[in-house]
PDB file of N, CA and C in Angstrom:
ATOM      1  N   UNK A   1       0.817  -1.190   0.000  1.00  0.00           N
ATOM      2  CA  UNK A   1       0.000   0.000   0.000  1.00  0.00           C
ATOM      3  C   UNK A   1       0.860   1.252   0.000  1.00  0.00           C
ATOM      4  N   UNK A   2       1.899   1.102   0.429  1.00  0.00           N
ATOM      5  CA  UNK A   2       2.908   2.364   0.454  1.00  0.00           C
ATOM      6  C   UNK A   2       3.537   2.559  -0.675  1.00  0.00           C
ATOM      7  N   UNK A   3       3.356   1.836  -1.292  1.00  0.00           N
ATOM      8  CA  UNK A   3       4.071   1.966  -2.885  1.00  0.00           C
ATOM      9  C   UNK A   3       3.052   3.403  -3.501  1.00  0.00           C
ATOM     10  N   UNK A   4       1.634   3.370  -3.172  1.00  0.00           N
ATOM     11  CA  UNK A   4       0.523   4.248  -3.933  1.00  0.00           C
ATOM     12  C   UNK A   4       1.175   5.640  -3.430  1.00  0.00           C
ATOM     13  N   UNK A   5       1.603   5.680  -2.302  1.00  0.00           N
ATOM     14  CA  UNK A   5       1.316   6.668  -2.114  1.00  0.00           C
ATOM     15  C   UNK A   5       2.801   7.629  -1.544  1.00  0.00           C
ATOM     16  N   UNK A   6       3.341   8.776  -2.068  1.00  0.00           N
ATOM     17  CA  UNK A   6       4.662   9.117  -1.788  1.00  0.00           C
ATOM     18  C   UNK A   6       4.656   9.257  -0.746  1.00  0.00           C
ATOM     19  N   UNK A   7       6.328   9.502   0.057  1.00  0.00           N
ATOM     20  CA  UNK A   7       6.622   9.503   1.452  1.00  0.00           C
ATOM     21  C   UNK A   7       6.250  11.007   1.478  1.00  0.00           C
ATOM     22  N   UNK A   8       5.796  11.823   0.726  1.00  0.00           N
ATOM     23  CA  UNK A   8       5.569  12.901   1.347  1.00  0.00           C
ATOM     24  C   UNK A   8       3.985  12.976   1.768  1.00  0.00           C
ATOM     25  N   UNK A   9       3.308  12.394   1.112  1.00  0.00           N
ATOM     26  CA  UNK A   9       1.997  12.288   1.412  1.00  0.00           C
ATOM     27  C   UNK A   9       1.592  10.865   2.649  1.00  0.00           C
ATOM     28  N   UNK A  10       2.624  10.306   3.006  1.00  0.00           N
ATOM     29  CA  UNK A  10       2.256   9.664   4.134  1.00  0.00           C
ATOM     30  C   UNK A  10       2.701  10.364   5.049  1.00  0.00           C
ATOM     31  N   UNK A  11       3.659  11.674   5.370  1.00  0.00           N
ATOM     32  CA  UNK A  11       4.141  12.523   6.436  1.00  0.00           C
ATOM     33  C   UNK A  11       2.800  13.065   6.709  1.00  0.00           C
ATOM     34  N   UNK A  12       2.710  13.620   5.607  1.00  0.00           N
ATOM     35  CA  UNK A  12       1.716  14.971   5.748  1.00  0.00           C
ATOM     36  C   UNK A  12       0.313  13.837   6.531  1.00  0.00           C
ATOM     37  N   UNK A  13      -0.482  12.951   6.129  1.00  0.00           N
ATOM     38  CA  UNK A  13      -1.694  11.352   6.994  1.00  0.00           C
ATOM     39  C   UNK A  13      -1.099  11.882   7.950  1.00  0.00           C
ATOM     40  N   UNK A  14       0.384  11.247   8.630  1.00  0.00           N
ATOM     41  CA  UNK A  14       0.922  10.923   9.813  1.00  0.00           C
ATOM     42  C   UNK A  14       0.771  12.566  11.068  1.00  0.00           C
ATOM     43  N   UNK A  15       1.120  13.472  10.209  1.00  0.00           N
ATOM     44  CA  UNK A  15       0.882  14.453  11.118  1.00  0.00           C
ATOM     45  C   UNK A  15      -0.309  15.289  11.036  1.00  0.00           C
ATOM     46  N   UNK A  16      -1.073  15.009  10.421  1.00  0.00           N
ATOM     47  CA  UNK A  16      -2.603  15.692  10.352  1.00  0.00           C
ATOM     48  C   UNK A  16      -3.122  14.507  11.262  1.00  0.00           C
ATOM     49  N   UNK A  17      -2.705  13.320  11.529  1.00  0.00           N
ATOM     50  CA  UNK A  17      -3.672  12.199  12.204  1.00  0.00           C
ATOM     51  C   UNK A  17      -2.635  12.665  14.035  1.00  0.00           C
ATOM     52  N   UNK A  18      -1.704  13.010  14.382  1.00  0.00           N
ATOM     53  CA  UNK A  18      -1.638  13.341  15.341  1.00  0.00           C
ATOM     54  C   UNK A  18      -2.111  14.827  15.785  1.00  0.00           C
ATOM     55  N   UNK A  19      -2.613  15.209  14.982  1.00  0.00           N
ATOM     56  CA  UNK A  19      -3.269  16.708  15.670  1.00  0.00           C
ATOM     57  C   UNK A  19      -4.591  16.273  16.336  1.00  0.00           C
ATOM     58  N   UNK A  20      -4.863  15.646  15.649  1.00  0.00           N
ATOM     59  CA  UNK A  20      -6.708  14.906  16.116  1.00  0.00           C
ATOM     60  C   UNK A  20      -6.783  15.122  17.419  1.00  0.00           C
ATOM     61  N   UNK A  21      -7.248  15.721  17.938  1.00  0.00           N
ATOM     62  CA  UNK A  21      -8.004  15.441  19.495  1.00  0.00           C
ATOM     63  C   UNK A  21      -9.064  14.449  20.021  1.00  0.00           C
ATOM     64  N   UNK A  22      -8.331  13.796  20.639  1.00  0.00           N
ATOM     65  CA  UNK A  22      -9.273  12.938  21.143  1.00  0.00           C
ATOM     66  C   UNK A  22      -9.844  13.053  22.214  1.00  0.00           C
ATOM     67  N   UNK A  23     -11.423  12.727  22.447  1.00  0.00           N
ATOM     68  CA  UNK A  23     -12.248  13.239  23.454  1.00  0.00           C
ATOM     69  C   UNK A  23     -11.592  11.689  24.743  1.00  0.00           C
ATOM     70  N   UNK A  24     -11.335  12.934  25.715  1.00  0.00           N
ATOM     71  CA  UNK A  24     -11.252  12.841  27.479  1.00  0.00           C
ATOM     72  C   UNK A  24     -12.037  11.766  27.677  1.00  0.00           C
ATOM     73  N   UNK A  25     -12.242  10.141  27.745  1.00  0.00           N
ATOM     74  CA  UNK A  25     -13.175   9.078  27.855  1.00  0.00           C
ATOM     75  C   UNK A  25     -14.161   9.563  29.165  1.00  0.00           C
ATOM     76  N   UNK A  26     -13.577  10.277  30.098  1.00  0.00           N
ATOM     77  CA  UNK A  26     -14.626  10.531  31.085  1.00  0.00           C
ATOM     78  C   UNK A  26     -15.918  11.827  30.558  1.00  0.00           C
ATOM     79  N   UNK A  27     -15.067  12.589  29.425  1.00  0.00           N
ATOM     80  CA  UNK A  27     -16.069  13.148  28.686  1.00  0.00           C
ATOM     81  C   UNK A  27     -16.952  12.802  28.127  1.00  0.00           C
ATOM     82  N   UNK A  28     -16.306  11.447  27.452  1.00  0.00           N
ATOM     83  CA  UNK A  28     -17.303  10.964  26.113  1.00  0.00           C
ATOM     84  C   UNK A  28     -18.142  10.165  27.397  1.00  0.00           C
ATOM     85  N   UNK A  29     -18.104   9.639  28.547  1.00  0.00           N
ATOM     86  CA  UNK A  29     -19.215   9.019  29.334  1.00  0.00           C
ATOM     87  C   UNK A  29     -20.186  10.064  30.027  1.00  0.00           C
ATOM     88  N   UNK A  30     -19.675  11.451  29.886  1.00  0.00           N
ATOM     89  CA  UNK A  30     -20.923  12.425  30.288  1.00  0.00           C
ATOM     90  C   UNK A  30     -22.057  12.620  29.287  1.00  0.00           C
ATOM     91  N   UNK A  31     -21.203  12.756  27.564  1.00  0.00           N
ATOM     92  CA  UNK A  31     -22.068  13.178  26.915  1.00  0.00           C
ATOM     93  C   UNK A  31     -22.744  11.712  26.552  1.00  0.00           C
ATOM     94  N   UNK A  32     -22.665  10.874  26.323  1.00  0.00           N
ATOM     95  CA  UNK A  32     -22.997   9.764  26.153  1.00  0.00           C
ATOM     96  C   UNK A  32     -24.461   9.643  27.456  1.00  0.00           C
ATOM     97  N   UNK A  33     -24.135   9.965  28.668  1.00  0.00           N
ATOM     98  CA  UNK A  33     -24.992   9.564  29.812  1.00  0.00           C
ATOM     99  C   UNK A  33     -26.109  11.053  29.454  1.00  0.00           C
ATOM    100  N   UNK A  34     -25.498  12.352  29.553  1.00  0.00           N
ATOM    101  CA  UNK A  34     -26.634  13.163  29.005  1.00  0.00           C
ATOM    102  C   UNK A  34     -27.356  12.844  28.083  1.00  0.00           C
ATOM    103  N   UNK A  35     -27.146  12.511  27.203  1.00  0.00           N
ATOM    104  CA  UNK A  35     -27.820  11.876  25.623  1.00  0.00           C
ATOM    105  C   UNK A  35     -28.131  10.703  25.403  1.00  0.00           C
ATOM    106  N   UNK A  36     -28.249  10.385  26.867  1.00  0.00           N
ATOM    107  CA  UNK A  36     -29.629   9.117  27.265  1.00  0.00           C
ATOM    108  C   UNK A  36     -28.716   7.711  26.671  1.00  0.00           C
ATOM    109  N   UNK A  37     -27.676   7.915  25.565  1.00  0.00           N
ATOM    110  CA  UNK A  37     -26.849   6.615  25.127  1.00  0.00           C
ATOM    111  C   UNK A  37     -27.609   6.656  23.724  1.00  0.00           C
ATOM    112  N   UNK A  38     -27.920   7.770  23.100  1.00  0.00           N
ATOM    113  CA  UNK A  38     -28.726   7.642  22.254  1.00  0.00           C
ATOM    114  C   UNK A  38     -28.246   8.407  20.759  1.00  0.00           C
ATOM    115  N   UNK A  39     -28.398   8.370  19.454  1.00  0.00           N
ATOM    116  CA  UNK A  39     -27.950   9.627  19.030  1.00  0.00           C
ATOM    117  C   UNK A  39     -29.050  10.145  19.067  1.00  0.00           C
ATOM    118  N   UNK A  40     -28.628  11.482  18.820  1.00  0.00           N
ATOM    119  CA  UNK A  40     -29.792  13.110  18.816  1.00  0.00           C
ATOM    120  C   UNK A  40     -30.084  13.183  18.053  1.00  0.00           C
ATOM    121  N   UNK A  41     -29.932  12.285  16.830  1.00  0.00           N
ATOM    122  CA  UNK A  41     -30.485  12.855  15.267  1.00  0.00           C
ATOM    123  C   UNK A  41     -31.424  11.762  15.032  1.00  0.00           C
ATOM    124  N   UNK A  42     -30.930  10.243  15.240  1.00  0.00           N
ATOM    125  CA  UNK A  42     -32.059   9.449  14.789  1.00  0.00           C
ATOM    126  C   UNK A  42     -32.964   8.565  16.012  1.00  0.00           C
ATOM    127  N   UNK A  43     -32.274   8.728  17.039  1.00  0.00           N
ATOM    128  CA  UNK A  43     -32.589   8.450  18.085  1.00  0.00           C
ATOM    129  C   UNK A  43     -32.100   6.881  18.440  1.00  0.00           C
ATOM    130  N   UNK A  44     -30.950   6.080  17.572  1.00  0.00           N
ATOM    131  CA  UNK A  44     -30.591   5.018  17.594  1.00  0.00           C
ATOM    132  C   UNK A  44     -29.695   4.306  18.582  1.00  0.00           C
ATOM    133  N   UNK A  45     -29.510   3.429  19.202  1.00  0.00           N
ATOM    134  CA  UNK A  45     -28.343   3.621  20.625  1.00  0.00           C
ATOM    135  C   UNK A  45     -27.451   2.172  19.948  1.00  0.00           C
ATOM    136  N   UNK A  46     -27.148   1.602  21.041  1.00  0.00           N
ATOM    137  CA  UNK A  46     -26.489   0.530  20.586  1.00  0.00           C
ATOM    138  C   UNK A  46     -27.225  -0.939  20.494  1.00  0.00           C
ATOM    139  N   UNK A  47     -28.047  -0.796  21.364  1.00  0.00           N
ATOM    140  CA  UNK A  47     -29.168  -2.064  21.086  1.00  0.00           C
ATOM    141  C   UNK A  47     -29.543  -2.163  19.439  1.00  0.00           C
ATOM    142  N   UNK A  48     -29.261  -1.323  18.762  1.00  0.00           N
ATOM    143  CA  UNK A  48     -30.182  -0.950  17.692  1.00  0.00           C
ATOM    144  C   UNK A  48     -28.913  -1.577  16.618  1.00  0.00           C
ATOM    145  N   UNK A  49     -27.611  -1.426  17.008  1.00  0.00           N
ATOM    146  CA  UNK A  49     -26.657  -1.545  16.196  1.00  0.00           C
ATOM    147  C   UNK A  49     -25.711  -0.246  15.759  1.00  0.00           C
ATOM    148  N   UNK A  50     -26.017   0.978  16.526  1.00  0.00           N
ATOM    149  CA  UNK A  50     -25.638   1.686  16.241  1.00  0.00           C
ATOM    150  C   UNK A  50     -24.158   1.838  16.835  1.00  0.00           C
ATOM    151  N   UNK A  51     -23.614   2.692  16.344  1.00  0.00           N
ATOM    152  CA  UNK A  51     -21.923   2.870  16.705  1.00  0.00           C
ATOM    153  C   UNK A  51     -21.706   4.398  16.867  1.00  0.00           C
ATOM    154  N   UNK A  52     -21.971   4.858  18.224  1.00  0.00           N
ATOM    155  CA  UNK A  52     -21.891   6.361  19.311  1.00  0.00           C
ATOM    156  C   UNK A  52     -21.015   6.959  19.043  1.00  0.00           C
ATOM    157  N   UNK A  53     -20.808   8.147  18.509  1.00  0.00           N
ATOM    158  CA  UNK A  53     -20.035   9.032  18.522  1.00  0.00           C
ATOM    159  C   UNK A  53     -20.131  10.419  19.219  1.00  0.00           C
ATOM    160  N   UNK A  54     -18.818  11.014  19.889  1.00  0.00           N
ATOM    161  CA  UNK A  54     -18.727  12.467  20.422  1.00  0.00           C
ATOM    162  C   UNK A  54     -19.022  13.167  19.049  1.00  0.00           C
ATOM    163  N   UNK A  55     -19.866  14.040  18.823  1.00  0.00           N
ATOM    164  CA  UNK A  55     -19.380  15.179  17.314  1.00  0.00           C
ATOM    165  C   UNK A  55     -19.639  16.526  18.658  1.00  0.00           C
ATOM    166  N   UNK A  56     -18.651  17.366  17.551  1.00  0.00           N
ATOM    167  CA  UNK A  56     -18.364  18.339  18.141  1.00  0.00           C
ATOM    168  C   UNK A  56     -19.531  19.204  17.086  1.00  0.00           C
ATOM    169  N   UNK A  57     -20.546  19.692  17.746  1.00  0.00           N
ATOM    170  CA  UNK A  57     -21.761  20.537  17.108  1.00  0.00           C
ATOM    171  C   UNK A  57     -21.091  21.803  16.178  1.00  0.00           C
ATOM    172  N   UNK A  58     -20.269  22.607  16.913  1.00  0.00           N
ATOM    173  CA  UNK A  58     -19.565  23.479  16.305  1.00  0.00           C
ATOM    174  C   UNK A  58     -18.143  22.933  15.631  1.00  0.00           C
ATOM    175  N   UNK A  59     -18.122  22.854  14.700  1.00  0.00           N
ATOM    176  CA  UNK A  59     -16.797  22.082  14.461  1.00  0.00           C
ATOM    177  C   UNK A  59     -15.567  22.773  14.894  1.00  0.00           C
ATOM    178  N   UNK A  60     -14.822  21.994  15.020  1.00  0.00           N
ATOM    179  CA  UNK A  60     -13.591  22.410  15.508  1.00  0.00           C
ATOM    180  C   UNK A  60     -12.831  23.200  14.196  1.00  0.00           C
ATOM    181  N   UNK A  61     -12.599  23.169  13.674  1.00  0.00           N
ATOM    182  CA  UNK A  61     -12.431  23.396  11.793  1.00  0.00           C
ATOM    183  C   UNK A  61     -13.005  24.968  11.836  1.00  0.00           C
ATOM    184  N   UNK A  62     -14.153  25.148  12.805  1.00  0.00           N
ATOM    185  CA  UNK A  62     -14.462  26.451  12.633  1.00  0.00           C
ATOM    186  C   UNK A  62     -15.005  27.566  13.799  1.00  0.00           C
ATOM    187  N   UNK A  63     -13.751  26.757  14.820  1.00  0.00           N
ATOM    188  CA  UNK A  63     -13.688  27.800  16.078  1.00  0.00           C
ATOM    189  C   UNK A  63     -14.404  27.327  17.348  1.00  0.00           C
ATOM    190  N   UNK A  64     -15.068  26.157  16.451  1.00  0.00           N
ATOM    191  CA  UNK A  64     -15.515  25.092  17.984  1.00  0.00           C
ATOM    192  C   UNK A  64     -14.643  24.360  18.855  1.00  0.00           C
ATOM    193  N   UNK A  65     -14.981  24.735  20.383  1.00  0.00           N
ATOM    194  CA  UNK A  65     -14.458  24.659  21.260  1.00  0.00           C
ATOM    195  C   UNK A  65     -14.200  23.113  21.646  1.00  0.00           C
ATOM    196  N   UNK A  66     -13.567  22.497  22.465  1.00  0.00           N
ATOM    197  CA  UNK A  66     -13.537  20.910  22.707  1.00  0.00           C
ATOM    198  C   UNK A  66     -14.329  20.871  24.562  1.00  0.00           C
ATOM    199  N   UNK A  67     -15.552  21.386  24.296  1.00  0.00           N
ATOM    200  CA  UNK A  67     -16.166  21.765  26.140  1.00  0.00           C
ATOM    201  C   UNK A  67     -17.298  20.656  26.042  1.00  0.00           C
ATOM    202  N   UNK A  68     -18.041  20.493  27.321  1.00  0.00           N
ATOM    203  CA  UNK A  68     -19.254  19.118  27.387  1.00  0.00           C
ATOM    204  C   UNK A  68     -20.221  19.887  26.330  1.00  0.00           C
ATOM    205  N   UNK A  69     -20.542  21.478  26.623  1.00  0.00           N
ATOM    206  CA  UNK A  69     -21.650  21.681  25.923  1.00  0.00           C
ATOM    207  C   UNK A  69     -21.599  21.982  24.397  1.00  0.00           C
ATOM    208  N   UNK A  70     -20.312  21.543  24.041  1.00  0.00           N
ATOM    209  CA  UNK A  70     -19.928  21.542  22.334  1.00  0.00           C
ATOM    210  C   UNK A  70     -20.588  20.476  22.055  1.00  0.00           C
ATOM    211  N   UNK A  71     -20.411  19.515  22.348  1.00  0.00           N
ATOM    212  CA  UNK A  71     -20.647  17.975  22.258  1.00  0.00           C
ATOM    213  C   UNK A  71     -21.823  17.099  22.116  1.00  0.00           C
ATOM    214  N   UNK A  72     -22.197  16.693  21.460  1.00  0.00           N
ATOM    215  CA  UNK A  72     -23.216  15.985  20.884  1.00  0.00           C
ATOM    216  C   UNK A  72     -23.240  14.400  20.840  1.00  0.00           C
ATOM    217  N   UNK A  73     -24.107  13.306  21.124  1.00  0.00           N
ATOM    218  CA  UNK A  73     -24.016  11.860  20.359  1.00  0.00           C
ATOM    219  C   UNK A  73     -24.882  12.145  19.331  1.00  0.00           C
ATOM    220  N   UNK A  74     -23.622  11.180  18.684  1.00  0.00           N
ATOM    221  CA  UNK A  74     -24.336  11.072  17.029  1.00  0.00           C
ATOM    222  C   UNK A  74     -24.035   9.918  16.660  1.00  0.00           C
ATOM    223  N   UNK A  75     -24.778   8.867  16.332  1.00  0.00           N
ATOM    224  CA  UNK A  75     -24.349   7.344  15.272  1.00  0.00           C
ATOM    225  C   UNK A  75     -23.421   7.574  14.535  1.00  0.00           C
ATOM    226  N   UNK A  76     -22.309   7.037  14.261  1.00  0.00           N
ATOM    227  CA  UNK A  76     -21.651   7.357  12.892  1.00  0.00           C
ATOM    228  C   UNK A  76     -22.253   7.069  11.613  1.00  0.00           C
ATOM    229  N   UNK A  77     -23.308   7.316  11.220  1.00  0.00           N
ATOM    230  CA  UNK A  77     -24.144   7.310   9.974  1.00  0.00           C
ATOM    231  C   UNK A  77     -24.540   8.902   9.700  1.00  0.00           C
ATOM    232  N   UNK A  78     -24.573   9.011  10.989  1.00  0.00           N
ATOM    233  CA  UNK A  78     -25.547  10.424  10.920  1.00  0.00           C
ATOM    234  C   UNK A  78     -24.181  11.625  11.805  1.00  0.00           C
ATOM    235  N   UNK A  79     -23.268  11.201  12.185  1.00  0.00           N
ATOM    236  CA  UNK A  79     -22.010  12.226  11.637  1.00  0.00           C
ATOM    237  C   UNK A  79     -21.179  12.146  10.893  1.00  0.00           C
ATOM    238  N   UNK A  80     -21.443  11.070  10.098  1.00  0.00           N
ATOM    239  CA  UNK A  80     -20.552  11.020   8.829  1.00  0.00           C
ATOM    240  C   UNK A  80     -21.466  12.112   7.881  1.00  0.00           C
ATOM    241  N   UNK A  81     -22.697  11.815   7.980  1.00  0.00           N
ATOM    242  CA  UNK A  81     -23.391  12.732   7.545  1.00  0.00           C
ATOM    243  C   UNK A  81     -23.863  14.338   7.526  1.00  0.00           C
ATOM    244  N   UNK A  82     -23.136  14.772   8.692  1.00  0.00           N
ATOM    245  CA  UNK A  82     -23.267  15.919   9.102  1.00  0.00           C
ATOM    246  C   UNK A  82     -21.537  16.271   8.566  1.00  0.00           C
ATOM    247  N   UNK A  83     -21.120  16.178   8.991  1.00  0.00           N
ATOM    248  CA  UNK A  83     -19.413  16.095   8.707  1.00  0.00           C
ATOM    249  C   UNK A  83     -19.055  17.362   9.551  1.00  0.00           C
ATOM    250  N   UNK A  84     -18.252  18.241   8.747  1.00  0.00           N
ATOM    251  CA  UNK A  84     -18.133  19.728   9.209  1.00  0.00           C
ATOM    252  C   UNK A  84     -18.482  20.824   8.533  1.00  0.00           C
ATOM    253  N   UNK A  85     -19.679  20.635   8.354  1.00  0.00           N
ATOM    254  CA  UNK A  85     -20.145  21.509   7.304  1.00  0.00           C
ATOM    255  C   UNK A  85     -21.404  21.759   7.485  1.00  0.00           C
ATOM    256  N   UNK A  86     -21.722  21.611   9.380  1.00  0.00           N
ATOM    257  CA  UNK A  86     -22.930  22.186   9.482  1.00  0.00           C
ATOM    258  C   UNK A  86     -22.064  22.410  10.835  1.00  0.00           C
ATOM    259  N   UNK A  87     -23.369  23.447  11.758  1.00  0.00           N
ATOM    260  CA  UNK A  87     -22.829  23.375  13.419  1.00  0.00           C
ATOM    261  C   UNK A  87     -24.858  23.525  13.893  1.00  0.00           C
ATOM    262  N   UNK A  88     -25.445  22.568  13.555  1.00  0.00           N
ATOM    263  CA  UNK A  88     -26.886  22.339  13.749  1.00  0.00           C
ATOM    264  C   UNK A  88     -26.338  21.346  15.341  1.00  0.00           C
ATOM    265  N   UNK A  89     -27.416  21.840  16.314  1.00  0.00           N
ATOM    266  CA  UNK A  89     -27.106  21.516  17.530  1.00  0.00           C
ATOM    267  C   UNK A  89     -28.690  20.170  17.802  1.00  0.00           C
ATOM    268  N   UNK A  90     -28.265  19.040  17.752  1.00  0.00           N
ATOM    269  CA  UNK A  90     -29.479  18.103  17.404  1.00  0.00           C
ATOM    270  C   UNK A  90     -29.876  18.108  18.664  1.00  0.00           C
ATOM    271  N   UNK A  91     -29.540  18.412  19.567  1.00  0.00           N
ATOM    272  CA  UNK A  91     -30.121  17.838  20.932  1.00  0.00           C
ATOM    273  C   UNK A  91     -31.545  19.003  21.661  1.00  0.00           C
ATOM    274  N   UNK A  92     -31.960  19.686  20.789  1.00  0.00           N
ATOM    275  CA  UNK A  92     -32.750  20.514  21.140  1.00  0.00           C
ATOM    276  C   UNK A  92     -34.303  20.326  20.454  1.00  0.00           C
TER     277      UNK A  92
END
């Protein structure tokens, strides 16, 4: 697979994938416990098959903060779907 792709474009993966912030696990169990274990958009949890995600409502990409009340559950269906190109706050 490294053949596809130059060593300069696996630097550049390698250090855009360590900037990532990753959510505080005692965070992701607040917003997770506020948001019932549910996402806010379709209302799906894990009984259902769904797979929970932190999204950050305001994206980070555009000045959104990394705080509890940034934070949203979302299925990964439905923040893959949102991406960063909205800051719609589902939990309301």
């Amino acid at each position: 697979m490294h053949g596809v792709f130059s060593q300069d474009a696996m630097l550049q993966v390698r250090q855009a994938a360590e900037k990532r912030v990753k959510t505080i696990p005692s965070i992701r169990w607040q917003v997770f416990q506020r948001d019932d274990w549910r996402c806010v958009s379709c209302g799906k949890g894990s009984p259902h098959g769904a797979i929970l995600q932190v999204d950050h409502i305001i994206p980070r990409s555009k000045g959104g903060k990394d705080a509890l009340e940034n934070y949203q559950t979302l299925c990964n269906l439905c923040n893959l779907g949102k991406s960063n190109r909205d800051d719609t706050d589902l939990r309301w």
